[in-house]
Protein backbone atom coordinates (compact mmCIF):
# COMPACT_ATOMS: atom_id res chain seq x y z
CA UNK A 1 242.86 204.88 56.43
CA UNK A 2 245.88 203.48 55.41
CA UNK A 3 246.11 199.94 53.77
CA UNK A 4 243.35 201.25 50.92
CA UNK A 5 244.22 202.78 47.84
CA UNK A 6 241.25 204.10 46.33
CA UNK A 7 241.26 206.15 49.89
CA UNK A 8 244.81 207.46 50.20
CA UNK A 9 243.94 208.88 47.06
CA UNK A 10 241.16 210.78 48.37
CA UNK A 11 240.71 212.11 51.49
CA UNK A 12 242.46 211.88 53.69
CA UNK A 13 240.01 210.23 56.41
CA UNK A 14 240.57 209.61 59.84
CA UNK A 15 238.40 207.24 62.10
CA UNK A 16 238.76 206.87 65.79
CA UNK A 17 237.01 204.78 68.42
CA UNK A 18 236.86 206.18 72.18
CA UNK A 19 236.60 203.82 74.77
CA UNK A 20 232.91 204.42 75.43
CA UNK A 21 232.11 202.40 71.75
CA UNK A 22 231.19 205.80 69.99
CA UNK A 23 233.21 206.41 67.10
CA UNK A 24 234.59 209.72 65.08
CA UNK A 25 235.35 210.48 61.69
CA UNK A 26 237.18 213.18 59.96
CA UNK A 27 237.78 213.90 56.50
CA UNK A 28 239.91 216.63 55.72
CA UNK A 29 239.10 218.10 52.68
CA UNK A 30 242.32 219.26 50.03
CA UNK A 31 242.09 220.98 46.27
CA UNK A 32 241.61 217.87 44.76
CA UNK A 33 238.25 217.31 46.59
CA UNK A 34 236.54 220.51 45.55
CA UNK A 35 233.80 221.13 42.58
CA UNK A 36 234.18 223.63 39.75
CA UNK A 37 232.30 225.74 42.12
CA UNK A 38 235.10 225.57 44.98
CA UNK A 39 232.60 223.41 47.48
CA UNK A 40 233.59 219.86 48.26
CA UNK A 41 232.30 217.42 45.40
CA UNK A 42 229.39 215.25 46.27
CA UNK A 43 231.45 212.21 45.14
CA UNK A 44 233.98 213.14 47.89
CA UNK A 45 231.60 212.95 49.83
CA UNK A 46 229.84 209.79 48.81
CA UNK A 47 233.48 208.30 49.32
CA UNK A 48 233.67 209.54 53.01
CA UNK A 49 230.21 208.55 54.16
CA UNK A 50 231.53 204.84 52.15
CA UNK A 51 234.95 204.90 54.14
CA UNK A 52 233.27 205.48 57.67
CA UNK A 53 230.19 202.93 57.15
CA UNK A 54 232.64 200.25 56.37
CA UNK A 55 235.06 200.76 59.45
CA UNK A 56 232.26 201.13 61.62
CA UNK A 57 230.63 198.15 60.08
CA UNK A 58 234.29 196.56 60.62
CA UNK A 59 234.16 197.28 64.21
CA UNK A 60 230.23 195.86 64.66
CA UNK A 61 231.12 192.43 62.74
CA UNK A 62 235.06 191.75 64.85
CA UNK A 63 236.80 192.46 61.83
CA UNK A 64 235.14 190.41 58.91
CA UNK A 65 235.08 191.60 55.76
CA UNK A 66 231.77 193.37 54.63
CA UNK A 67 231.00 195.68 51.15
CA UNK A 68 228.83 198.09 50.56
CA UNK A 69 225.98 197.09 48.57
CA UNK A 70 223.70 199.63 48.27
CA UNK A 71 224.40 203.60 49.12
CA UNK A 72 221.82 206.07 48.07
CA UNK A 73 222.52 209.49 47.34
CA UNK A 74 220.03 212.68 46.76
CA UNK A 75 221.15 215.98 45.56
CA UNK A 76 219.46 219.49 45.89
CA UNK A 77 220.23 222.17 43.06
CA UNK A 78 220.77 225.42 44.60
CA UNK A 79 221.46 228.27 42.72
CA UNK A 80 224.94 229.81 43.01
């Protein structure tokens, strides 16, 4: 999304409305995204799921500002 800072510098993300109101997004995950174990880090992931709830929140509101408040996050330990 451009315009943000904190995510140029992480993604990149893409988010795209069709003209029936549903909406898509894409994140595209690079080297810089990736855990020690070579999976995608939860915290890029956190920022993703951040990203799309706040353009789709955009779109709900007609473009007023909104923040996230609250986003809750559970993790599973596998064993690798």
């Amino acid at each position: 999304m451009a315009g943000d800072p904190f995510e140029t510098t992480n993604g990149p993300f893409y988010f795209r409305t069709e003209g029936d109101g549903s909406a898509h997004g894409i994140f595209v995950p690079e080297g810089r995204d990736l855990n020690g174990h070579g999976s995608i880090h939860g915290g890029a992931l956190l920022t993703f799921a951040d990203a799309m709830a706040g353009s789709i929140l955009h779109l709900t509101v007609n473009g007023q500002l909104a923040a996230t408040v609250t986003l809750d996050y559970e993790s599973v330990s596998m064993p690798f």
